[in-house]
C-alpha atoms as a PDB file:
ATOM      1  CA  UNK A   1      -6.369  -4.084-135.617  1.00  0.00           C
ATOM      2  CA  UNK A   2      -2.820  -5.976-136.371  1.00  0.00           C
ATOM      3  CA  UNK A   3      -0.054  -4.306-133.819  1.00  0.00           C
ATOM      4  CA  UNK A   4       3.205  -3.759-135.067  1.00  0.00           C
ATOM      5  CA  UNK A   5       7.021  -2.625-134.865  1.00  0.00           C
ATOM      6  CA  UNK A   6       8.967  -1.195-136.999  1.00  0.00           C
ATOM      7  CA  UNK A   7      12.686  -2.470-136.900  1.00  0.00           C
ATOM      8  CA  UNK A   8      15.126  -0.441-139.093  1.00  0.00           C
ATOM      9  CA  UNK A   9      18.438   0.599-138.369  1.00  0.00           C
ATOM     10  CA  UNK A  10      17.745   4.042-141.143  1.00  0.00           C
ATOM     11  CA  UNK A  11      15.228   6.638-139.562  1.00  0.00           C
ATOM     12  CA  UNK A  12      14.329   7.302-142.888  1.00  0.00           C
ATOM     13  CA  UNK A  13      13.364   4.249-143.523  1.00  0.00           C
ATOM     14  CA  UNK A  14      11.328   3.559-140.603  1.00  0.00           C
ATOM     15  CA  UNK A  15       9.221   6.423-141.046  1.00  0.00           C
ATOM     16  CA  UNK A  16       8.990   5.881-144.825  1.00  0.00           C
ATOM     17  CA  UNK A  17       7.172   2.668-144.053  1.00  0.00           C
ATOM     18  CA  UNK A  18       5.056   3.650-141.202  1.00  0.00           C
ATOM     19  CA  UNK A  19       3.695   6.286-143.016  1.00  0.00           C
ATOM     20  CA  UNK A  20       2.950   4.103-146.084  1.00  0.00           C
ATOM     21  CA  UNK A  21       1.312   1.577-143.564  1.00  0.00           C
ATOM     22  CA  UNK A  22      -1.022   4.724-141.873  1.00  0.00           C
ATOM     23  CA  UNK A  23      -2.422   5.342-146.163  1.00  0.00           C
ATOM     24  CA  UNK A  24      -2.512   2.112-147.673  1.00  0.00           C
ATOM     25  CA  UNK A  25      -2.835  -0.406-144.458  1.00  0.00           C
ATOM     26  CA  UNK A  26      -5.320   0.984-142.191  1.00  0.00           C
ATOM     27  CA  UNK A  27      -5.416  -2.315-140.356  1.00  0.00           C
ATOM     28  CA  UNK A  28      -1.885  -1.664-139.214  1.00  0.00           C
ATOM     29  CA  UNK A  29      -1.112   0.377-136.116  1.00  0.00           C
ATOM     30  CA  UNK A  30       2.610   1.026-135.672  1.00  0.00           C
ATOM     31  CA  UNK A  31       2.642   1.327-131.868  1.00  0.00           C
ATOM     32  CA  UNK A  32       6.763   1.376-131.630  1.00  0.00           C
ATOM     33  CA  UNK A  33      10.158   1.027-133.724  1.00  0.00           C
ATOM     34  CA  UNK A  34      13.735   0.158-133.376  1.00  0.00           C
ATOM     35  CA  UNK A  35      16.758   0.806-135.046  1.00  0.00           C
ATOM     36  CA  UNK A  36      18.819  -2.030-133.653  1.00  0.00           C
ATOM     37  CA  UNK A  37      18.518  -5.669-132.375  1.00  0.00           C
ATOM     38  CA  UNK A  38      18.842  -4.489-128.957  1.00  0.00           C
ATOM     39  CA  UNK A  39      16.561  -2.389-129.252  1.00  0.00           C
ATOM     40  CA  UNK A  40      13.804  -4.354-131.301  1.00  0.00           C
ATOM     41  CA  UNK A  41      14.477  -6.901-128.391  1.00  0.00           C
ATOM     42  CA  UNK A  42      13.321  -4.563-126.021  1.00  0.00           C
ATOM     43  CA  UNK A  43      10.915  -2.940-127.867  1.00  0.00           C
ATOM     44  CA  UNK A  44       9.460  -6.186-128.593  1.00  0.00           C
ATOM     45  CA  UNK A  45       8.913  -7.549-125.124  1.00  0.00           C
ATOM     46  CA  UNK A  46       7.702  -4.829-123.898  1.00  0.00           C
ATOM     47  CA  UNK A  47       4.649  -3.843-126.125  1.00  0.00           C
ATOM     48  CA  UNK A  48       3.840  -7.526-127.477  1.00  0.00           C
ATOM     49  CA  UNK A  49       2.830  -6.601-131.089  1.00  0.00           C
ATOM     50  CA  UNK A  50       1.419  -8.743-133.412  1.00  0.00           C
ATOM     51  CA  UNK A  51       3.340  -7.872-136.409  1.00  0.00           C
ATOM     52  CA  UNK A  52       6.997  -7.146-136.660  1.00  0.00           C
ATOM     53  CA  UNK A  53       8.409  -5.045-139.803  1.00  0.00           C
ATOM     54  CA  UNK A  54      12.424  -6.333-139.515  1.00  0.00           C
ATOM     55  CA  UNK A  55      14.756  -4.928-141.663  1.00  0.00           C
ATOM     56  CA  UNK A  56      17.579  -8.214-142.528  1.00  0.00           C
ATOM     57  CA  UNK A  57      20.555  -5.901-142.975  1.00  0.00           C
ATOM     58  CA  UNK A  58      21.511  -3.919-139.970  1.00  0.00           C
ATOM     59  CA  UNK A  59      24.461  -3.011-137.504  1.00  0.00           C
ATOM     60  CA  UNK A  60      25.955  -5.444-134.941  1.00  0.00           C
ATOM     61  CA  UNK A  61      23.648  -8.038-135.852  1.00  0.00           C
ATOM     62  CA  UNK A  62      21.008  -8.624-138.165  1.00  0.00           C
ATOM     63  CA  UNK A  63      17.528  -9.252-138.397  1.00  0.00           C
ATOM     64  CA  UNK A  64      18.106 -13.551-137.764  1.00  0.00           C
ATOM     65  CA  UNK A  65      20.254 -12.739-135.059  1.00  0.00           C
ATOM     66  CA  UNK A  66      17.124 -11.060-133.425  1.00  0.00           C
ATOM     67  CA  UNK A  67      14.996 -13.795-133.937  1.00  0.00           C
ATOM     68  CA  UNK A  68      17.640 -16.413-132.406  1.00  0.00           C
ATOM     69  CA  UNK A  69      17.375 -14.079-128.901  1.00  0.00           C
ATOM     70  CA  UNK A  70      13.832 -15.104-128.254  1.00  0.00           C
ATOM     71  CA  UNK A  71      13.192 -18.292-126.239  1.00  0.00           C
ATOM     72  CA  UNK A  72       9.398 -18.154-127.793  1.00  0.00           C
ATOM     73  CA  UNK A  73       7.988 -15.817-130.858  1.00  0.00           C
ATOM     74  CA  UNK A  74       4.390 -15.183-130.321  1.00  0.00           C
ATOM     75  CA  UNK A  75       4.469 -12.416-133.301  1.00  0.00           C
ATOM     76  CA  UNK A  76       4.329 -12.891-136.896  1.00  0.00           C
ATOM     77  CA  UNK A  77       7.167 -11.331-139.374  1.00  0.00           C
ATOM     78  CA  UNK A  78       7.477  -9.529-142.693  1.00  0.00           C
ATOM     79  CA  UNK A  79      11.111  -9.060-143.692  1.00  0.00           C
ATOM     80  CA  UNK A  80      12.431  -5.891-145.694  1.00  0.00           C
ATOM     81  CA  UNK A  81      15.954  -5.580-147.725  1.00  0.00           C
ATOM     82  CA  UNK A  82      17.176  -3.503-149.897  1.00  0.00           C
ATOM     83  CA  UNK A  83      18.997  -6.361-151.588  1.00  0.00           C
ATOM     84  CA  UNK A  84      17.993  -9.648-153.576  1.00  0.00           C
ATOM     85  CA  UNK A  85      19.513 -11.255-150.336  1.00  0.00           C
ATOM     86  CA  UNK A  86      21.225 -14.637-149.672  1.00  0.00           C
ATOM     87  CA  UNK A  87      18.333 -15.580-147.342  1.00  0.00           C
ATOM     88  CA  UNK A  88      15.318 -14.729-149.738  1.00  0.00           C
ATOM     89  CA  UNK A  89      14.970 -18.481-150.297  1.00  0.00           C
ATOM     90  CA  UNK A  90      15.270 -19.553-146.720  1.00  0.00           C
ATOM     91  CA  UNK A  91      12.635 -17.150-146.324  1.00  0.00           C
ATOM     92  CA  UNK A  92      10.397 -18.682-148.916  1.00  0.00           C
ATOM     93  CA  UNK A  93      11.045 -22.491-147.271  1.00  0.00           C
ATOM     94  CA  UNK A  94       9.810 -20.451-144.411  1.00  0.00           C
ATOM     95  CA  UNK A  95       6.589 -19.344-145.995  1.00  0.00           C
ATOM     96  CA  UNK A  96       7.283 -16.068-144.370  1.00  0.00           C
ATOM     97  CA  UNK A  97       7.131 -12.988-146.165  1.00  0.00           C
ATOM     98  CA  UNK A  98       9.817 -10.115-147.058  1.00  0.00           C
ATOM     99  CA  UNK A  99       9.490  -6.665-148.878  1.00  0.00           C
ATOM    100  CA  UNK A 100      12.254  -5.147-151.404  1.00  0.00           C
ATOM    101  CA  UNK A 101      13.520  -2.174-151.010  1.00  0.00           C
ATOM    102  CA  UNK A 102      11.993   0.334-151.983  1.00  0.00           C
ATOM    103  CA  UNK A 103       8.653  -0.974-150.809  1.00  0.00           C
ATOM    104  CA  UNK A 104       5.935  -1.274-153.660  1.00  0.00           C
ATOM    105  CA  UNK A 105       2.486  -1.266-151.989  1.00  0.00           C
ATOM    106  CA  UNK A 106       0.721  -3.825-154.061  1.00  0.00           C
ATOM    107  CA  UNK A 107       3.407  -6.515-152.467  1.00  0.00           C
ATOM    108  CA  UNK A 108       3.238  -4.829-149.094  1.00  0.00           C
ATOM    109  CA  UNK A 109      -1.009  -5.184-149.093  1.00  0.00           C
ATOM    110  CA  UNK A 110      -0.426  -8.103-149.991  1.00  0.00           C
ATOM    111  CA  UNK A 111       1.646  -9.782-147.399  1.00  0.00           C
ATOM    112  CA  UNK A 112      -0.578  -7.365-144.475  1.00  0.00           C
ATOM    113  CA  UNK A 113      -3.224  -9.423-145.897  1.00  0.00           C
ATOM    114  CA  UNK A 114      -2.048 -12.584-145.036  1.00  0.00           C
ATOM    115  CA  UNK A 115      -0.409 -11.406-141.807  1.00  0.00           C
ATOM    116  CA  UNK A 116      -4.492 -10.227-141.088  1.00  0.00           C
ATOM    117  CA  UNK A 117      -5.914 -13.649-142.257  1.00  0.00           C
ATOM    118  CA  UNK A 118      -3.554 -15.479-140.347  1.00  0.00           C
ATOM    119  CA  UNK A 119      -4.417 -13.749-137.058  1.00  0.00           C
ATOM    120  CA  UNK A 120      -8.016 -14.669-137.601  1.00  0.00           C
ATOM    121  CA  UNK A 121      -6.737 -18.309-138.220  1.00  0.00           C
ATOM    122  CA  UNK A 122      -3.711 -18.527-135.993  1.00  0.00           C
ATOM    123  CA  UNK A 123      -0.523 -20.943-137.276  1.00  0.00           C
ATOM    124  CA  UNK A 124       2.543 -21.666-135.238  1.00  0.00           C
ATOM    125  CA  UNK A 125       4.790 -18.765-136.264  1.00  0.00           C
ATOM    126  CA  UNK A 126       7.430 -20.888-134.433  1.00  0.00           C
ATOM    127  CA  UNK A 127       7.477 -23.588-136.766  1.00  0.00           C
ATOM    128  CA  UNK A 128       7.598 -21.268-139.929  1.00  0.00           C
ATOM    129  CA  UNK A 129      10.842 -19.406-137.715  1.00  0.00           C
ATOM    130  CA  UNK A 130      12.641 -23.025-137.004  1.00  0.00           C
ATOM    131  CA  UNK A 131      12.448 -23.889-140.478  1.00  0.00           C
ATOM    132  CA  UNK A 132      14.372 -20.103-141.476  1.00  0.00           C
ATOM    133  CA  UNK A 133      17.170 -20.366-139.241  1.00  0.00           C
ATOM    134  CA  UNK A 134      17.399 -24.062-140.252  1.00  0.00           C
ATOM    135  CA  UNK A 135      17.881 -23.207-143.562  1.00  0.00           C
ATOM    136  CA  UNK A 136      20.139 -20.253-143.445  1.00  0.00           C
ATOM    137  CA  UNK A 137      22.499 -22.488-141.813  1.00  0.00           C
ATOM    138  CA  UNK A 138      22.608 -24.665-145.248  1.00  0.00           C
ATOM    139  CA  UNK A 139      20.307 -24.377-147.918  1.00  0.00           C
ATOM    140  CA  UNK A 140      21.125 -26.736-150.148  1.00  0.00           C
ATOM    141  CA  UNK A 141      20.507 -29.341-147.279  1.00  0.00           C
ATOM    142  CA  UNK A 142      17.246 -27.632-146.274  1.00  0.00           C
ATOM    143  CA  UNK A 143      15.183 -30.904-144.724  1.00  0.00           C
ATOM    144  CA  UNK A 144      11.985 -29.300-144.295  1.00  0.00           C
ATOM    145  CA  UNK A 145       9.721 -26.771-146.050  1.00  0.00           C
ATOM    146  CA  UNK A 146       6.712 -24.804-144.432  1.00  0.00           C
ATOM    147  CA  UNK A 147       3.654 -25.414-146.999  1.00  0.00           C
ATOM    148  CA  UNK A 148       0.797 -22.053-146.912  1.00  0.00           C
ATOM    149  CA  UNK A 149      -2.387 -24.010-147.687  1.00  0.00           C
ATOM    150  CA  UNK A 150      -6.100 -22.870-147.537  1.00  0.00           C
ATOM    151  CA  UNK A 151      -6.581 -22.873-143.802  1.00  0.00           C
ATOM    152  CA  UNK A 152      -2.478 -21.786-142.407  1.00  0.00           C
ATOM    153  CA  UNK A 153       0.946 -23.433-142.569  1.00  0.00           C
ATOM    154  CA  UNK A 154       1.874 -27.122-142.979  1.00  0.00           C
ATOM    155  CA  UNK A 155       5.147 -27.858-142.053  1.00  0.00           C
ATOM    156  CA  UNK A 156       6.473 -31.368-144.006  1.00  0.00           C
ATOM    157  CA  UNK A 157      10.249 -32.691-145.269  1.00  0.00           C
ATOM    158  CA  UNK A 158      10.997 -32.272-148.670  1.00  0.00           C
ATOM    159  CA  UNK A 159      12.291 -35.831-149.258  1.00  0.00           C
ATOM    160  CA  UNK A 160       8.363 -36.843-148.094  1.00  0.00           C
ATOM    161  CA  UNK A 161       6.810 -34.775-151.168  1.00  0.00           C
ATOM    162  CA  UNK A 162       6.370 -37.287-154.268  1.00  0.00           C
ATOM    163  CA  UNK A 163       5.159 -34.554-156.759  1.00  0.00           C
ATOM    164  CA  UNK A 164       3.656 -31.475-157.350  1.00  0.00           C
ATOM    165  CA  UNK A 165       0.774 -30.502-159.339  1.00  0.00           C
ATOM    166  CA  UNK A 166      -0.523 -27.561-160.807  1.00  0.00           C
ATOM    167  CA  UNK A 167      -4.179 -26.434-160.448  1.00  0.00           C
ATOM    168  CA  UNK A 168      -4.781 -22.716-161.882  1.00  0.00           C
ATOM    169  CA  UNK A 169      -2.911 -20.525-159.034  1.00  0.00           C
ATOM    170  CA  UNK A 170      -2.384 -23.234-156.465  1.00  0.00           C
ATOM    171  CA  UNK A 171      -0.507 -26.225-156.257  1.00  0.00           C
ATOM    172  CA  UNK A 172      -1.502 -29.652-155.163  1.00  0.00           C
ATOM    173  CA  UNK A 173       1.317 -31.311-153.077  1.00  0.00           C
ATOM    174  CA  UNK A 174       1.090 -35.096-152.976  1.00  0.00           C
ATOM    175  CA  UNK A 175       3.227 -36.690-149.772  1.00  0.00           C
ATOM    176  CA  UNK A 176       4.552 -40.325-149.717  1.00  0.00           C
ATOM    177  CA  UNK A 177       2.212 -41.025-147.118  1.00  0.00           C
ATOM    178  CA  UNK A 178      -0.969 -40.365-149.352  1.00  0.00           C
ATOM    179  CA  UNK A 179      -2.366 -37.331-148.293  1.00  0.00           C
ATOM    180  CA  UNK A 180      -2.293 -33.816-150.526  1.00  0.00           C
ATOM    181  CA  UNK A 181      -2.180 -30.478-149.332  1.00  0.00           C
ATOM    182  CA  UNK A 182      -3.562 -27.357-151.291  1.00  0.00           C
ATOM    183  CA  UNK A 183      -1.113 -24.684-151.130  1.00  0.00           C
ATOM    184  CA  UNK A 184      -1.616 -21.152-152.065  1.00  0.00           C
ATOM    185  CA  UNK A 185       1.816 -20.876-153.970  1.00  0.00           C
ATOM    186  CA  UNK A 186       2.133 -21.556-157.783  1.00  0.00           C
ATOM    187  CA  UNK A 187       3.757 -24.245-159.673  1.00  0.00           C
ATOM    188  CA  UNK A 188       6.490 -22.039-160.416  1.00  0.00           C
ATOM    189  CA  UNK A 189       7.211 -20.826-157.321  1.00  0.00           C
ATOM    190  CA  UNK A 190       7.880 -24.551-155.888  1.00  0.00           C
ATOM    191  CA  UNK A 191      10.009 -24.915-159.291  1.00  0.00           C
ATOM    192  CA  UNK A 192      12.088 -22.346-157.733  1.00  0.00           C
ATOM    193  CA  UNK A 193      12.229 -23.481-153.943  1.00  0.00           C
ATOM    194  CA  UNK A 194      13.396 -26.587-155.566  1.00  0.00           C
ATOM    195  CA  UNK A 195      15.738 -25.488-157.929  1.00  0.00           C
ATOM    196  CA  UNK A 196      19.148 -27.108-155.875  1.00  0.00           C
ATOM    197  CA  UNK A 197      17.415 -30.271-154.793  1.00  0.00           C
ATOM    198  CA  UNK A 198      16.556 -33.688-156.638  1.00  0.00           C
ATOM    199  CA  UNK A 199      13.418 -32.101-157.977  1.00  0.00           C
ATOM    200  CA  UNK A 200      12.562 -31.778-161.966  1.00  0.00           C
ATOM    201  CA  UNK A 201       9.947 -29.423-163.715  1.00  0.00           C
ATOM    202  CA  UNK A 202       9.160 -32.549-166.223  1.00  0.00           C
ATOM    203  CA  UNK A 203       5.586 -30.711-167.533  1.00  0.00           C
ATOM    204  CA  UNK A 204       4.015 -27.494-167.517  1.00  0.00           C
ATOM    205  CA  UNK A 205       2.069 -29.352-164.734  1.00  0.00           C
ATOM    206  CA  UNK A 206       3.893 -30.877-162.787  1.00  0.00           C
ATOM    207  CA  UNK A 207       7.171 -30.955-160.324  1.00  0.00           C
ATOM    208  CA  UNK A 208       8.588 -34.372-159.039  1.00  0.00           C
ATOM    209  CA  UNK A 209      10.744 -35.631-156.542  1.00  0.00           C
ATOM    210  CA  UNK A 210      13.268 -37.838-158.883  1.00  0.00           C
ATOM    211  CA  UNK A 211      13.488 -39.714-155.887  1.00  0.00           C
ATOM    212  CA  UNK A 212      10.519 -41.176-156.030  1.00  0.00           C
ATOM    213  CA  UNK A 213      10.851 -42.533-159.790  1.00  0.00           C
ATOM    214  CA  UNK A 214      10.066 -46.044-159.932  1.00  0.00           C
ATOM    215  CA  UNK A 215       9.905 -46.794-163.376  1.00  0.00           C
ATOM    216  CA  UNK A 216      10.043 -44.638-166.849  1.00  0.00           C
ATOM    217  CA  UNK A 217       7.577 -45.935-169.352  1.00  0.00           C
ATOM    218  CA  UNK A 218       8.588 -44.940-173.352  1.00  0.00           C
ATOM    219  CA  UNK A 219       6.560 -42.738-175.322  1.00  0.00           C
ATOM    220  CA  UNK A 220       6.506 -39.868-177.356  1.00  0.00           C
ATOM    221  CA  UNK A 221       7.573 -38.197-174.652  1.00  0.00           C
ATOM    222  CA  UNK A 222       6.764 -40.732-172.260  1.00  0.00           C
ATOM    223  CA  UNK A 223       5.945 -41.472-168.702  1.00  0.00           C
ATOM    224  CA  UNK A 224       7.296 -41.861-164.597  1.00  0.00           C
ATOM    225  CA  UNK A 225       5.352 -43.878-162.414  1.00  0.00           C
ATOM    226  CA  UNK A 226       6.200 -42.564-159.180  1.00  0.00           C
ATOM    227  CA  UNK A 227       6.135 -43.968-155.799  1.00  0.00           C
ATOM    228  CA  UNK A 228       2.836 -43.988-155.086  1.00  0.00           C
ATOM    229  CA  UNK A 229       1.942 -45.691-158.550  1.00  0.00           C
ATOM    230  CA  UNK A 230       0.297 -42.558-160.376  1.00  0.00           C
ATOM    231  CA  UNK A 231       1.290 -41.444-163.360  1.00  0.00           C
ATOM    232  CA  UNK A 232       3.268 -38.257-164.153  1.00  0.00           C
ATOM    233  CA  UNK A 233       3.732 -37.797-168.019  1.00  0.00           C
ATOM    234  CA  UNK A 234       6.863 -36.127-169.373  1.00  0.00           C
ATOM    235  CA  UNK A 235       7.182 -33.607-172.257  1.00  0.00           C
ATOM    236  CA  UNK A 236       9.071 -34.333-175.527  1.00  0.00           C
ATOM    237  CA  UNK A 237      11.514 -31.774-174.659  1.00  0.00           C
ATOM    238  CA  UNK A 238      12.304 -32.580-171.211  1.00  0.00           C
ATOM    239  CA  UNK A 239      12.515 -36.421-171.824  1.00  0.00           C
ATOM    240  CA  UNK A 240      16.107 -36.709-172.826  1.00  0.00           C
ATOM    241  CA  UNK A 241      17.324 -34.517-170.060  1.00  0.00           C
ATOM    242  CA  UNK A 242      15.303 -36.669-167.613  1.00  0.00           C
ATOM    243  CA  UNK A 243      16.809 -39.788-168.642  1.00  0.00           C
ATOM    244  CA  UNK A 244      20.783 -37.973-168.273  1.00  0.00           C
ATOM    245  CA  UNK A 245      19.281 -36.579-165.124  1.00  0.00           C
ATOM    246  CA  UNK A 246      18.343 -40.470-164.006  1.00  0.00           C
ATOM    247  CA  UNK A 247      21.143 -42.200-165.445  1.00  0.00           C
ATOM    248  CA  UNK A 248      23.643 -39.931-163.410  1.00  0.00           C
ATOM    249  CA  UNK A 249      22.210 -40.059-160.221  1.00  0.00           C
END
């Protein structure tokens, strides 16, 4: 059984979601809720959940401001909004999870379900929680990016990641230093992450870290050999905006 608090500044809302966890999340027990960061502070110390529900948007504070109170965070996280929020990609760099308003229950099973694997393989939560607040403070300059994989959360820094690779719905992410990590996100998703960084969607395949170009071989659409020597080919349609792309930087 997965503990949790509810942390909403709307009554409504609070019980809205408690009572969807009690039919479609019997895993969940909702053992407390808050409707402010003062309160969620308190709430939280106090009953030591496992699990806390915090709504981003709320009076005199929000939900990061919360977070930033704690000297340690022992419980995991699941965001709710009721907006497509500034911080939904700082959450994603996280590899935390967040919930739109209003709350479908396909995507709320579905992040309980990691929140339930994860307690029966246990990942720093702290890590995932530095790399948030690092990146709200400036996401364009985000330095580090928490990776799920097959057994929890790999923390690495972006300019480390050569390429990445698709394989069905995971992604194989190869670091300068040689070794890969499997992550549970799709291709796309990273092409997203990366959208504002010197990263390039140059085949369905495959994501790479212009960075780490060391040579462009001609072709009909050609080739990069990246950093590490392999081979990453490049599509006829996204070969003459790689070579602007290059030529500018």
């Amino acid at each position: 059984m997965v503990n949790a608090v509810v942390v909403d500044d709307e009554k409504k809302g609070r019980n809205l979601l408690t009572n969807v966890l009690s039919k479609y999340c019997p895993e969940i027990k909702v053992i407390n809720e808050a409707e402010n960061i003062q309160e969620a502070y308190e709430v939280i110390n106090k009953t030591n959940p496992n699990l806390v529900f915090l709504d981003i948007e709320m009076p005199n504070g929000n939900g990061f401001d919360l977070l930033k109170m704690f000297d340690r965070i022992n419980f995991d996280v699941i965001f709710t909004t009721a907006y497509a929020h500034y911080a939904i990609k700082a959450i994603k760099h996280s590899a935390l999870d967040y919930l739109l308003k209003p709350i479908d229950i396909d995507d709320l099973q579905l992040a309980v379900c990691k929140v339930v694997k994860k307690k029966k393989s246990p990942s720093n939560i702290e890590d995932s929680i530095s790399v948030l607040l690092s990146s709200l403070n400036d996401q364009k300059s985000a330095k580090k990016i928490a990776i799920p994989d097959l057994d929890g959360i790999t923390l690495v820094k972006i300019k480390n990641i050569v390429k990445c690779q698709s394989s069905s719905n995971y992604t194989i992410i190869y670091m300068e230093d040689g070794t890969k990590i499997t992550s549970t996100r799709t291709l796309k998703e990273y092409d997203q992450l990366f959208e504002d960084m010197p990263f390039m969607r140059v085949h369905n395949s495959n994501l790479i870290n212009l960075h780490h170009i060391k040579r462009f071989v001609k072709g009909e659409g050609g080739y990069v050999v990246m950093s590490d020597n392999s081979e990453v080919e490049v599509s006829r349609r996204r070969k003459a905006y790689l070579l602007e792309t290059i030529a500018n930087m």
